[in-house]
Protein backbone atom coordinates (compact mmCIF):
# COMPACT_ATOMS: atom_id res chain seq x y z
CA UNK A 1 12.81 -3.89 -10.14
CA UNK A 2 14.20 -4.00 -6.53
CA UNK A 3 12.04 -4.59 -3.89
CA UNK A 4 11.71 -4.12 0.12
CA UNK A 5 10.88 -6.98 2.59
CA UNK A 6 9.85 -5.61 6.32
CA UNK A 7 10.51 -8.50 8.88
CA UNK A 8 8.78 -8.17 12.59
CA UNK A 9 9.86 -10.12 15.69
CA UNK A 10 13.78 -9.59 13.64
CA UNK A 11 16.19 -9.02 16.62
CA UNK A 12 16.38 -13.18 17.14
CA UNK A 13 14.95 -16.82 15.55
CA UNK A 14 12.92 -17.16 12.64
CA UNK A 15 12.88 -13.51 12.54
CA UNK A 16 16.97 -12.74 12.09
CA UNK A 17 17.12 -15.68 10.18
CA UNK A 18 14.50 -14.44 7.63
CA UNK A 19 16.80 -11.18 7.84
CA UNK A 20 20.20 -13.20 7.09
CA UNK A 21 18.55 -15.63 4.27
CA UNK A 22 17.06 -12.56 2.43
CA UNK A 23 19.85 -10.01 2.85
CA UNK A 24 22.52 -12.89 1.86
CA UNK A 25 20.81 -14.41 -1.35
CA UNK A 26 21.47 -12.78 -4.69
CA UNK A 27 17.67 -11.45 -5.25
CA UNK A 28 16.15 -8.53 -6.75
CA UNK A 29 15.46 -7.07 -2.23
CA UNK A 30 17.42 -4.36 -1.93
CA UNK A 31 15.93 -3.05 1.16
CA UNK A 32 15.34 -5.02 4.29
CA UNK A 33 12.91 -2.99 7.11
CA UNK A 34 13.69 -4.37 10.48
CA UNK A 35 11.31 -4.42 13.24
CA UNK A 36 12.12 -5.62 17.23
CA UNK A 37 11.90 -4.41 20.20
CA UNK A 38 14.84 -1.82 21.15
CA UNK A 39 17.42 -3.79 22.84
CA UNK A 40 21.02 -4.60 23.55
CA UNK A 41 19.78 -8.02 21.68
CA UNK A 42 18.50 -6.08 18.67
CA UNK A 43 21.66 -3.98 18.11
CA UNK A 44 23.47 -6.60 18.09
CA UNK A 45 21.52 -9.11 15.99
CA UNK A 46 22.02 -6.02 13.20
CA UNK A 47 25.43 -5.58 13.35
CA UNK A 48 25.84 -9.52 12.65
CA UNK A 49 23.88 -8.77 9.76
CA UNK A 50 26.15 -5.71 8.47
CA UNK A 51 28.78 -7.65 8.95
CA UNK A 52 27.77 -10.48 6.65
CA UNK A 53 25.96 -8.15 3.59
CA UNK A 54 27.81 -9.15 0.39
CA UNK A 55 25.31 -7.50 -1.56
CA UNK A 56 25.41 -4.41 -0.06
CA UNK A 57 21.43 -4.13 0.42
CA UNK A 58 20.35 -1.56 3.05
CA UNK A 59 19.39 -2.34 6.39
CA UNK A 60 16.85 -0.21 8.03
CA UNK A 61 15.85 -0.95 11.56
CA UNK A 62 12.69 0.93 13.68
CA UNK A 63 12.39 -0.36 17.45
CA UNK A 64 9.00 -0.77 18.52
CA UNK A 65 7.03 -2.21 20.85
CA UNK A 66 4.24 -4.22 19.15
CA UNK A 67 2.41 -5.00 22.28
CA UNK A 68 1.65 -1.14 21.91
CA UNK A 69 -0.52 -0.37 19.13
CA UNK A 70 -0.80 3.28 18.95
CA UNK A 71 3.23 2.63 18.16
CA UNK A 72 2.79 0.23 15.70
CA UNK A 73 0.29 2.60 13.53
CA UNK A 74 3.25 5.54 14.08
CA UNK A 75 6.30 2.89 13.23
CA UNK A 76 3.77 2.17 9.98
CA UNK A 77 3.47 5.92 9.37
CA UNK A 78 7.18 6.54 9.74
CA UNK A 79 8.23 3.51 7.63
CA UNK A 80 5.80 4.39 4.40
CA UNK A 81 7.50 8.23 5.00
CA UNK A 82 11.01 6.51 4.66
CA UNK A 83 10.45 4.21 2.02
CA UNK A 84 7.83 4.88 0.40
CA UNK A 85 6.37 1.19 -0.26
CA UNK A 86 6.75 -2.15 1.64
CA UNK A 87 6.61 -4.78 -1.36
CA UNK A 88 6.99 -8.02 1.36
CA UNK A 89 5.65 -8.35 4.79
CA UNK A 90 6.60 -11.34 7.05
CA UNK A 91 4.43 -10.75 10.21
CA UNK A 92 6.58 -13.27 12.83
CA UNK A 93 7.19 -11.19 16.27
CA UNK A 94 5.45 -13.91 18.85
CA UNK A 95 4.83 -13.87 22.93
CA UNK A 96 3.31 -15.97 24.79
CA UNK A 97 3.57 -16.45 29.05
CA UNK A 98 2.41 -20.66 28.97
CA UNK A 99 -0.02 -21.44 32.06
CA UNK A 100 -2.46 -23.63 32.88
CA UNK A 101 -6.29 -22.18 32.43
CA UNK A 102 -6.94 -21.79 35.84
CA UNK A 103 -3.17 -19.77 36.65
CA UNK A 104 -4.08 -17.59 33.07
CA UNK A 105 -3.26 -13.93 33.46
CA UNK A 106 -5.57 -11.79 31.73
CA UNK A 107 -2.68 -9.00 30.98
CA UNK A 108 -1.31 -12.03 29.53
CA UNK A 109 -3.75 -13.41 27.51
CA UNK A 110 -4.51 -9.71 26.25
CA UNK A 111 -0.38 -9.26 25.55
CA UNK A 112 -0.36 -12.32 23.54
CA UNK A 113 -3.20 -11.44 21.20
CA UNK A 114 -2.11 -8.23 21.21
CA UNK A 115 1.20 -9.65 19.55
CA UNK A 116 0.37 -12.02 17.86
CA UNK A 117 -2.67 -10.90 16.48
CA UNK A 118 -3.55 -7.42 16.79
CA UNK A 119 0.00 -6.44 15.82
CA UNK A 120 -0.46 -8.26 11.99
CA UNK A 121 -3.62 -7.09 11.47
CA UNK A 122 -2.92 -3.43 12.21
CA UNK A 123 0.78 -3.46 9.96
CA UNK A 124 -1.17 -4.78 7.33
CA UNK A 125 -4.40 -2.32 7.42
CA UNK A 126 -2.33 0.57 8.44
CA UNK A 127 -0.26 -0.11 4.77
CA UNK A 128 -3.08 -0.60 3.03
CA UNK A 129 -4.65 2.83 4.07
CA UNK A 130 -1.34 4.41 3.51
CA UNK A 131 -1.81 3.25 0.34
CA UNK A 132 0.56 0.31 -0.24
CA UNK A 133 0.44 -2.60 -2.27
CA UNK A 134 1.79 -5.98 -1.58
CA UNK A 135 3.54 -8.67 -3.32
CA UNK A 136 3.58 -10.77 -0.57
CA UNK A 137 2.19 -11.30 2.86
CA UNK A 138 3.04 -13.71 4.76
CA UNK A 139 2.24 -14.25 8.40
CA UNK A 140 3.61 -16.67 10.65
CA UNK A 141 1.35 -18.81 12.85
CA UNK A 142 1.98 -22.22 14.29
CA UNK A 143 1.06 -25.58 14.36
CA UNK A 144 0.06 -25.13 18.19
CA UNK A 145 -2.99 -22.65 16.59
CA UNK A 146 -4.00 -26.23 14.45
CA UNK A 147 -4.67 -28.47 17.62
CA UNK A 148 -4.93 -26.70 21.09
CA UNK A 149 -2.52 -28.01 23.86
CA UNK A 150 -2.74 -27.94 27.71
CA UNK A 151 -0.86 -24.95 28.87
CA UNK A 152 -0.30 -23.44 25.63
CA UNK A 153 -4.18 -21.97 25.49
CA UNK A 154 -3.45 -18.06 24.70
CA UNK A 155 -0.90 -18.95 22.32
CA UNK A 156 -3.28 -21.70 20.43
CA UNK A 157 -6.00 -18.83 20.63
CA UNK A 158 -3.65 -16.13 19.13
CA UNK A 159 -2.08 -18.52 16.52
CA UNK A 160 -5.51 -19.86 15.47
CA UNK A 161 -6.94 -16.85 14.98
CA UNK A 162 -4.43 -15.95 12.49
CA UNK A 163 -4.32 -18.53 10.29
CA UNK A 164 -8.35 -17.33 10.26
CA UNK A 165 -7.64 -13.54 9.39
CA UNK A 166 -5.00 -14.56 7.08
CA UNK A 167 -7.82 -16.28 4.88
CA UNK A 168 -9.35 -13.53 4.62
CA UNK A 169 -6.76 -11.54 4.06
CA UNK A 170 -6.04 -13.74 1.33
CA UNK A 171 -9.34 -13.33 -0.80
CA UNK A 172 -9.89 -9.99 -0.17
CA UNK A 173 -6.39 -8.79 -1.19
CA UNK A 174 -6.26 -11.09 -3.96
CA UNK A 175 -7.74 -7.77 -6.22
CA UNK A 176 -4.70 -6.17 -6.06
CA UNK A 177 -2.15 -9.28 -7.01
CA UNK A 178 -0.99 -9.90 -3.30
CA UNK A 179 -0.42 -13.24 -2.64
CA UNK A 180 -1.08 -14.01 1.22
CA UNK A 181 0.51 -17.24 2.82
CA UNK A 182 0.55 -18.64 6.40
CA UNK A 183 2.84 -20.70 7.22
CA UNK A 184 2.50 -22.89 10.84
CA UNK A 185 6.06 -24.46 11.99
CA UNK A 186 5.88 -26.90 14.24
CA UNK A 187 8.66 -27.54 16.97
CA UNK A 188 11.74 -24.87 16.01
CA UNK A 189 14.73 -23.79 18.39
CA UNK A 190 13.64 -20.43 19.19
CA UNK A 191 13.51 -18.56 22.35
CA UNK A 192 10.02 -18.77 22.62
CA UNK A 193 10.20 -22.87 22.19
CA UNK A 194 12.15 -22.32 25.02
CA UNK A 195 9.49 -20.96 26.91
CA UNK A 196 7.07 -23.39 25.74
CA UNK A 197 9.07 -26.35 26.08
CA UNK A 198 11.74 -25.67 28.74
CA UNK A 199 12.64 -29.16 29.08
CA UNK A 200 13.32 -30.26 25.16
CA UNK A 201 17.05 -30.57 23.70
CA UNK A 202 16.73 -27.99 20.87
CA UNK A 203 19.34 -30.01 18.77
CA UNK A 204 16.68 -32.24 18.14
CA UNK A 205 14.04 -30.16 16.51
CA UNK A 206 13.68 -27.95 13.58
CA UNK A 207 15.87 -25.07 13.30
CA UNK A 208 15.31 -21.50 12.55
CA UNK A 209 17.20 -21.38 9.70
CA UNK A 210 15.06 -24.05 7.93
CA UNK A 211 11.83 -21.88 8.58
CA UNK A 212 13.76 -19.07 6.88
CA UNK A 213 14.69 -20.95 3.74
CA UNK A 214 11.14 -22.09 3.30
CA UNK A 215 10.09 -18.52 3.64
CA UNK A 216 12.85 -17.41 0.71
CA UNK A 217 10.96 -20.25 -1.51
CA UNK A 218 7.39 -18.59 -1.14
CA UNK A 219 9.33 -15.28 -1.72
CA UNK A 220 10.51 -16.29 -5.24
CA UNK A 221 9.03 -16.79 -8.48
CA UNK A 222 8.34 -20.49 -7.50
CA UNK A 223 6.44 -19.89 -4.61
CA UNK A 224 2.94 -18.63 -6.30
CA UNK A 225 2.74 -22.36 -7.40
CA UNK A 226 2.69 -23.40 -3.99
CA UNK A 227 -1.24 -22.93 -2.90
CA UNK A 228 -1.76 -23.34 0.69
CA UNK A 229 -4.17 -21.42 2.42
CA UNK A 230 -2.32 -22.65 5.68
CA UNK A 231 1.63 -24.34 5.51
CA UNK A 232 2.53 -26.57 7.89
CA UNK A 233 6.44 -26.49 8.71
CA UNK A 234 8.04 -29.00 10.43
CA UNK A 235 10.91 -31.96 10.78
């Protein structure tokens, strides 16, 4: 049985990558359900993908804004119209604007859980009343939301925070056969590394790609025998 796999945050890092691994290994997804901001970045990021799809799965993309939540319940509505089911979720879109606590600005801070948070939570209830079933959710926190680090303190919050609802998420949706897994990289050449850690050569940390792979593993039949309520990613 084919199966769909919607991707958030996929217009650049972990998110494309996620896109590329799935859409380029010979598995039983035949429909990959983009979401990104709209952008010059995001068009682009898809045509890369079209251009490398030797198994001729379909690529559907939806731009939305997920700091903006009455959006993300209509890009939920619209998607479940289109396709009927989503049978994988990776929730990975991140923000975060670093600052000290005392230079902290509360749109911010509200933006960042709004993300990062707010965003997961409301994909995955808005499926559920819709009606939809999961095989898989997995949501992507970090490694910063494990130990809290000067600067970083709305992005811990946010990240923390979801490794907490995805517990939950994980014995309460256990009823209906959905496996939920969180994985937390640590350091990983992204863009929003970059805004994190401005100063670090990003040939010497963990690349996106390698986040992606891991994800394929706990997409396939081998990764229900990998029991982590939280999975720490990192070189």
């Amino acid at each position: 049985m084919s199966k769909s796999i919607m991707i958030t945050g996929a217009s650049r890092g972990i998110g494309w990558h996620a896109a590329r691994q799935f859409l380029t290994a010979d598995n039983d997804i035949s429909e990959l359900i983009l979401l990104a901001r709209e952008s010059d970045a995001f068009i682009a990021a898809v045509d890369q993908l079209n251009m490398s799809n030797p198994h001729g799965k379909k690529i559907h993309t939806y731009g939305v804004d997920l700091s903006d939540r009455a959006k993300v319940v209509g890009v939920v509505k619209d998607v479940m119209h289109d396709h009927g089911r989503v049978d994988i979720l990776i929730n990975n879109a991140g923000y975060t604007a670093p600052a000290a606590i005392h230079q902290i600005n509360f749109a911010d801070f509200e933006k960042t859980i709004t993300v990062n948070l707010y965003s997961p939570f409301t994909i995955v209830q808005e499926l559920l009343h819709a009606g939809n079933t999961f095989e898989l959710i997995l949501n992507v926190a970090s490694t910063a939301g494990i130990k809290g680090r000067a600067g970083w303190l709305t992005y811990s919050a946010s990240k923390a925070a979801l490794i907490a609802i995805s517990e939950v998420m994980r014995e309460e949706l256990a009823i209906y056969g959905t496996r939920v897994v969180c994985i937390s990289p640590g350091r990983c050449a992204t863009d929003l590394r970059r805004t994190l850690a401005p100063d670090e050569d990003p040939t010497t940390i963990m690349q996106p790609e390698h986040v992606a792979a891991v994800m394929e593993v706990l997409a396939s039949s081998a990764g229900r025998f990998i029991d982590s309520e939280n999975l720490v990613v990192r070189l």
